[in-house]
Protein backbone atom coordinates (compact mmCIF):
# COMPACT_ATOMS: atom_id res chain seq x y z
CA UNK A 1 -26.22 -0.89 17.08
CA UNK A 2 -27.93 -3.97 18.26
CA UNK A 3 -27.25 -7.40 17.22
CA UNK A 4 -30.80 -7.96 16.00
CA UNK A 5 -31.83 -5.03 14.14
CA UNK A 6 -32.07 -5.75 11.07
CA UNK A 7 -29.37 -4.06 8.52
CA UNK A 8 -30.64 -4.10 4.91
CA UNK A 9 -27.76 -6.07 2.72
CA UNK A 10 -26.11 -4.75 -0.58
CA UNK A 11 -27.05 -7.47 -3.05
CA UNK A 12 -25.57 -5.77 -5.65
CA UNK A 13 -22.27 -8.08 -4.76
CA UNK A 14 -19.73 -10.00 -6.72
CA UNK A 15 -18.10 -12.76 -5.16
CA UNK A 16 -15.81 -13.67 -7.64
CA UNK A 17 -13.95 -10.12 -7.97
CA UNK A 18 -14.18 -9.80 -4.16
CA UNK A 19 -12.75 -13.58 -4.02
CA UNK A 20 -9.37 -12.31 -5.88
CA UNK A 21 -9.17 -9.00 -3.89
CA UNK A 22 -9.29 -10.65 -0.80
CA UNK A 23 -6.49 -12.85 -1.97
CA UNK A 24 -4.43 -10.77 -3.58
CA UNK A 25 -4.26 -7.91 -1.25
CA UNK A 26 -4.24 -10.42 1.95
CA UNK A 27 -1.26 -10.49 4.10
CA UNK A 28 -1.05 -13.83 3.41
CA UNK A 29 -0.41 -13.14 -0.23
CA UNK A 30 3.12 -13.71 -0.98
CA UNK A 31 4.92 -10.79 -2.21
CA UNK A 32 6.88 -10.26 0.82
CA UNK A 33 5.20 -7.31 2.37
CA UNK A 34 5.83 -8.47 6.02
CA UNK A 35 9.43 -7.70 5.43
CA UNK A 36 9.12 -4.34 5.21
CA UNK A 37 8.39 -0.89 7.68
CA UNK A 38 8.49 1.99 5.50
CA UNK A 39 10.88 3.78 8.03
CA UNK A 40 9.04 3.04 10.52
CA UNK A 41 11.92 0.95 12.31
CA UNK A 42 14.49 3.12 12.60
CA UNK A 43 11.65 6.62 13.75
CA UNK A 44 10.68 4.19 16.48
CA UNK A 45 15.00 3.32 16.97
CA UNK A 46 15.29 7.67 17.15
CA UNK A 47 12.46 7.70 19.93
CA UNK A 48 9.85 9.99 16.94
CA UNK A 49 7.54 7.11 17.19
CA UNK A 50 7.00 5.57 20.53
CA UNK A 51 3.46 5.28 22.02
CA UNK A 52 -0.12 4.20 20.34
CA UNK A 53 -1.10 7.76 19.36
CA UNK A 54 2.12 9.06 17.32
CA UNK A 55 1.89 5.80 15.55
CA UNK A 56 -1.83 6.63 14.69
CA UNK A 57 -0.66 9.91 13.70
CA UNK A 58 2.60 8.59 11.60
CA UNK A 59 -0.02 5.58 9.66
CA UNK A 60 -2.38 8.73 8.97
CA UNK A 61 0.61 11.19 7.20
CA UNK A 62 1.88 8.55 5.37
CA UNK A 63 -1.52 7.50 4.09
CA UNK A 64 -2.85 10.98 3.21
CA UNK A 65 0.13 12.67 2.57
CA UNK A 66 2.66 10.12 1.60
CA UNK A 67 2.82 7.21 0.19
CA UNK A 68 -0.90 6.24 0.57
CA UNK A 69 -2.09 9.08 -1.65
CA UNK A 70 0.68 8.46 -4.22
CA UNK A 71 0.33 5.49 -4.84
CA UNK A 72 -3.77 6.38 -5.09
CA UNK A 73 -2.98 8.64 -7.70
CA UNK A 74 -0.27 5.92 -9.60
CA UNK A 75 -2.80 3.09 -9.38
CA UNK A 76 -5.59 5.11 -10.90
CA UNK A 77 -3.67 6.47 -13.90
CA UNK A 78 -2.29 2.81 -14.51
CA UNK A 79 -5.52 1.40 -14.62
CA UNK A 80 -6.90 3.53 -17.23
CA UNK A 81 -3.43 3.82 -19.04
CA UNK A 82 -3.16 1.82 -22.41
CA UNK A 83 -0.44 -0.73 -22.51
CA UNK A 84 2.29 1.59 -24.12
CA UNK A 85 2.02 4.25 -21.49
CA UNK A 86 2.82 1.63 -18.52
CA UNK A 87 6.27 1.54 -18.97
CA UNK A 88 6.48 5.15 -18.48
CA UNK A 89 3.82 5.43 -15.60
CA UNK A 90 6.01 2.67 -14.02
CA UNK A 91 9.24 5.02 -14.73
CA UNK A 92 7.82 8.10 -13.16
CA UNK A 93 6.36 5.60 -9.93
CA UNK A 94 10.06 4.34 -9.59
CA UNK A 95 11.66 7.77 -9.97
CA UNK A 96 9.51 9.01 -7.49
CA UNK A 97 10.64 7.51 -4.60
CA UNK A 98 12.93 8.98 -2.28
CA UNK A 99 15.51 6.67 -1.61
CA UNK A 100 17.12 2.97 -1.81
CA UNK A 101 14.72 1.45 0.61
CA UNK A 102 11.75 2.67 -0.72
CA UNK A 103 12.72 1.73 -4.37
CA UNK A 104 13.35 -1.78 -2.75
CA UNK A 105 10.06 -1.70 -1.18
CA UNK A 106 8.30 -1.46 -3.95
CA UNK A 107 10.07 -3.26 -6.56
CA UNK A 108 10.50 -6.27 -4.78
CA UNK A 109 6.99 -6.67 -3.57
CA UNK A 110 6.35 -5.91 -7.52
CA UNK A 111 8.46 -8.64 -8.56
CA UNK A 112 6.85 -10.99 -6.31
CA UNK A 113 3.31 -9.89 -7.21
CA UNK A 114 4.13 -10.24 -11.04
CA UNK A 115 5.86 -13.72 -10.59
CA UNK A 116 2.76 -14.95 -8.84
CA UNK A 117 0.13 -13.29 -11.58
CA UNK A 118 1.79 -15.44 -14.61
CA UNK A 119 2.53 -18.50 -12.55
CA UNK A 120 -0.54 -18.84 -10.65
CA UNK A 121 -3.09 -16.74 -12.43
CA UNK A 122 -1.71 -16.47 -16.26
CA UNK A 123 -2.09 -12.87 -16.61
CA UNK A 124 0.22 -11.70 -19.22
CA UNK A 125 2.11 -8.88 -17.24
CA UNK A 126 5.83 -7.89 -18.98
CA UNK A 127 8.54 -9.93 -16.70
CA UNK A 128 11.06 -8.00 -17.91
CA UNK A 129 9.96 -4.48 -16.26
CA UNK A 130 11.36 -3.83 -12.69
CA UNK A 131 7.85 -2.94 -12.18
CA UNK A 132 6.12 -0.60 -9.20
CA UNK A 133 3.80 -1.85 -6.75
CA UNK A 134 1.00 0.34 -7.53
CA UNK A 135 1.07 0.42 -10.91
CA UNK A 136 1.56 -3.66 -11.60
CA UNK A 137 -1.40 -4.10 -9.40
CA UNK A 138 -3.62 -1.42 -11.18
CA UNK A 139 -2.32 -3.43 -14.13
CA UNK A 140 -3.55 -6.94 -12.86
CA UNK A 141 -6.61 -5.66 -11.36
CA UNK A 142 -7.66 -4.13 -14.65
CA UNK A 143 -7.09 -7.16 -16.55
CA UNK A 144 -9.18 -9.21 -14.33
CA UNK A 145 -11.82 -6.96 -14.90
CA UNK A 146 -12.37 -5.84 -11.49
CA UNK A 147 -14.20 -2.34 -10.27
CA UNK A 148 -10.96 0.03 -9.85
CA UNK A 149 -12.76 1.68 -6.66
CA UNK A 150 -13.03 -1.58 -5.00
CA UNK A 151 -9.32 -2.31 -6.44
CA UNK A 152 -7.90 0.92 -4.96
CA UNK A 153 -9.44 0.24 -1.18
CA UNK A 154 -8.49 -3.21 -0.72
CA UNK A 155 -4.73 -1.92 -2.06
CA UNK A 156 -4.58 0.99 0.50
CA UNK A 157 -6.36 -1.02 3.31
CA UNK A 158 -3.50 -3.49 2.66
CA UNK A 159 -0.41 -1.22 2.59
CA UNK A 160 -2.23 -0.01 5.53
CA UNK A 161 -2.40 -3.02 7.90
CA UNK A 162 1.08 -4.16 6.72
CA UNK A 163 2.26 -1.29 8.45
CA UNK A 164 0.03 -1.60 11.69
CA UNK A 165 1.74 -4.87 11.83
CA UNK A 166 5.17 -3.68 11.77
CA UNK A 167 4.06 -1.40 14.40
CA UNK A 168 2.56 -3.69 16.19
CA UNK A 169 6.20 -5.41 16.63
CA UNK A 170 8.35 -2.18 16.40
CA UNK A 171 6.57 0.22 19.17
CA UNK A 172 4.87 -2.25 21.04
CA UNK A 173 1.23 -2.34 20.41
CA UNK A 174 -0.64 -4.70 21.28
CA UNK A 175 -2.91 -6.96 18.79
CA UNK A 176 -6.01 -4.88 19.92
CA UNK A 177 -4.58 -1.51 19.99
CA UNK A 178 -3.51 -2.26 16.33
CA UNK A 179 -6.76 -3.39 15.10
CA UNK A 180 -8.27 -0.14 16.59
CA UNK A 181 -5.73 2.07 15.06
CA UNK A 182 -6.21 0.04 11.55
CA UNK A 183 -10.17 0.61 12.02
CA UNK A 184 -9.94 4.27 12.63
CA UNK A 185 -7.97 5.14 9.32
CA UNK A 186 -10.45 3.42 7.62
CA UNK A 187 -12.00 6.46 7.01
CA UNK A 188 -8.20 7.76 5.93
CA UNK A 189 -8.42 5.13 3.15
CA UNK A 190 -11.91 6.36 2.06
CA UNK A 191 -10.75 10.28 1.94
CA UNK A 192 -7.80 9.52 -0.26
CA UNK A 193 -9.61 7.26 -2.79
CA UNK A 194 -12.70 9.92 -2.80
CA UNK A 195 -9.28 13.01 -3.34
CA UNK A 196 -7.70 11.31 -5.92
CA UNK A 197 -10.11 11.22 -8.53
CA UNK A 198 -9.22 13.74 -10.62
CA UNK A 199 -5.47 13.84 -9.92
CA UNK A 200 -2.46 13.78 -12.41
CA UNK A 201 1.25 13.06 -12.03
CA UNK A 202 1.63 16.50 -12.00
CA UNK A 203 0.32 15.67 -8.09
CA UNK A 204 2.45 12.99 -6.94
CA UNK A 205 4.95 14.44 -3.83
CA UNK A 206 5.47 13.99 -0.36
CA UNK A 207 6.58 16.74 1.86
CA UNK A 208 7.14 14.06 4.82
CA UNK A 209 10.78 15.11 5.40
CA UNK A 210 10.50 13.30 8.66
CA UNK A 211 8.86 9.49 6.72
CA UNK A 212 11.47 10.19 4.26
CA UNK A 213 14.60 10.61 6.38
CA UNK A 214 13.61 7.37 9.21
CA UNK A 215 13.96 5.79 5.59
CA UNK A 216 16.82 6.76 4.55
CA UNK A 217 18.44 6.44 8.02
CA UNK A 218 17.05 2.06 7.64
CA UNK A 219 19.27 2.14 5.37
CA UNK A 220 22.15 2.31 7.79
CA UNK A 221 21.27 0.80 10.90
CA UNK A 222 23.06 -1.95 12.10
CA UNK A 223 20.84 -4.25 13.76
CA UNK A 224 17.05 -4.03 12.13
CA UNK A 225 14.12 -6.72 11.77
CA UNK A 226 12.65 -4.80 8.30
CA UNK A 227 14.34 -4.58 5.34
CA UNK A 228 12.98 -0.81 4.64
């Protein structure tokens, strides 16, 4: 597409929530998210994920059939869950995951995330719950007010490029070939917001035996840069 032809703007925009989505789900935000591979570190240790195009394929699983979608599925139901059902949402989002690192993962990046919406933002989120990722940030993004579909992409779109950057230092890639990988599964990020609409917890699973094990198998290694 040209430069100069002229592309009709959405003026149906709101700066404000897309102020606090930008910050919250930036990798800038400070929850800690840099710290952490998914697995990725030790599939890339075991040789599974070693060139540009596996990588593209192992971001994709994860996204659609992993993670990604879970957490789709978690974040919607928490943002349309009433303030007594959270607790158990969050239960069933830690009990799903499939082992220590991934529990880490997502509690700690939870913790951080909560600490930051009561000291910098005031929200009013319970301290004392050793709280999920997606469902404290359905939980925040709800309070603020702010469109859940909007919410939901800039979430996945983050968990997203956190891991292109991890595999940006774990494969090599280099800064372009990441940023090309990132913009393909854009789309990826668009199909699992548009399948999750009308899913329950009845839904949430993974059958990524190979995701799940190059997690479990972090846990052990001796020498790693990630924590999970």
């Amino acid at each position: 597409m040209a430069l100069d032809e002229h592309i009709p703007m959405n003026t149906e925009f709101n700066f404000e929530q897309q102020q606090v989505l930008q910050t919250w789900f930036s990798g800038q935000f400070p929850t800690g998210a840099f710290a952490f591979s998914h697995g990725l570190e030790a599939l890339v240790a075991s040789g599974q994920v070693n060139t540009g195009k596996n990588f593209q394929e192992w971001l994709g699983e994860v996204l659609y059939f992993g993670t990604g979608r879970n957490d789709a599925i978690l974040f919607r139901l928490a943002s349309a869950a009433y303030a007594s059902e959270l607790a158990i949402l969050n239960d069933y989002a830690l009990a799903t995951c499939t082992n220590a690192t991934r529990l880490l993962e997502t509690q700690a990046q939870a913790q951080a995330f909560t600490r930051l919406m009561l000291d910098v933002y005031g929200l009013d989120l319970p301290g004392e719950i050793e709280w999920a990722m997606p469902v404290v940030a359905a939980a925040a993004c709800r309070s603020q007010g702010l469109d859940l579909e909007a919410s939901l992409s800039a979430y996945l779109t983050a968990f997203a490029s956190n891991l292109v950057f991890a595999g940006v230092r774990l494969v090599p890639l280099g800064q372009s070939d990441g940023q090309r990988i990132l913009s393909y599964h854009f789309r990826t990020v668009r199909t699992v917001i548009d399948c999750t609409r009308d899913l329950s917890l009845d839904d949430v699973g993974s059958d990524l035996w190979a995701a799940d094990c190059g997690a479990m198998a972090q846990e052990t290694m001796v020498t790693r840069m990630f924590r999970s």
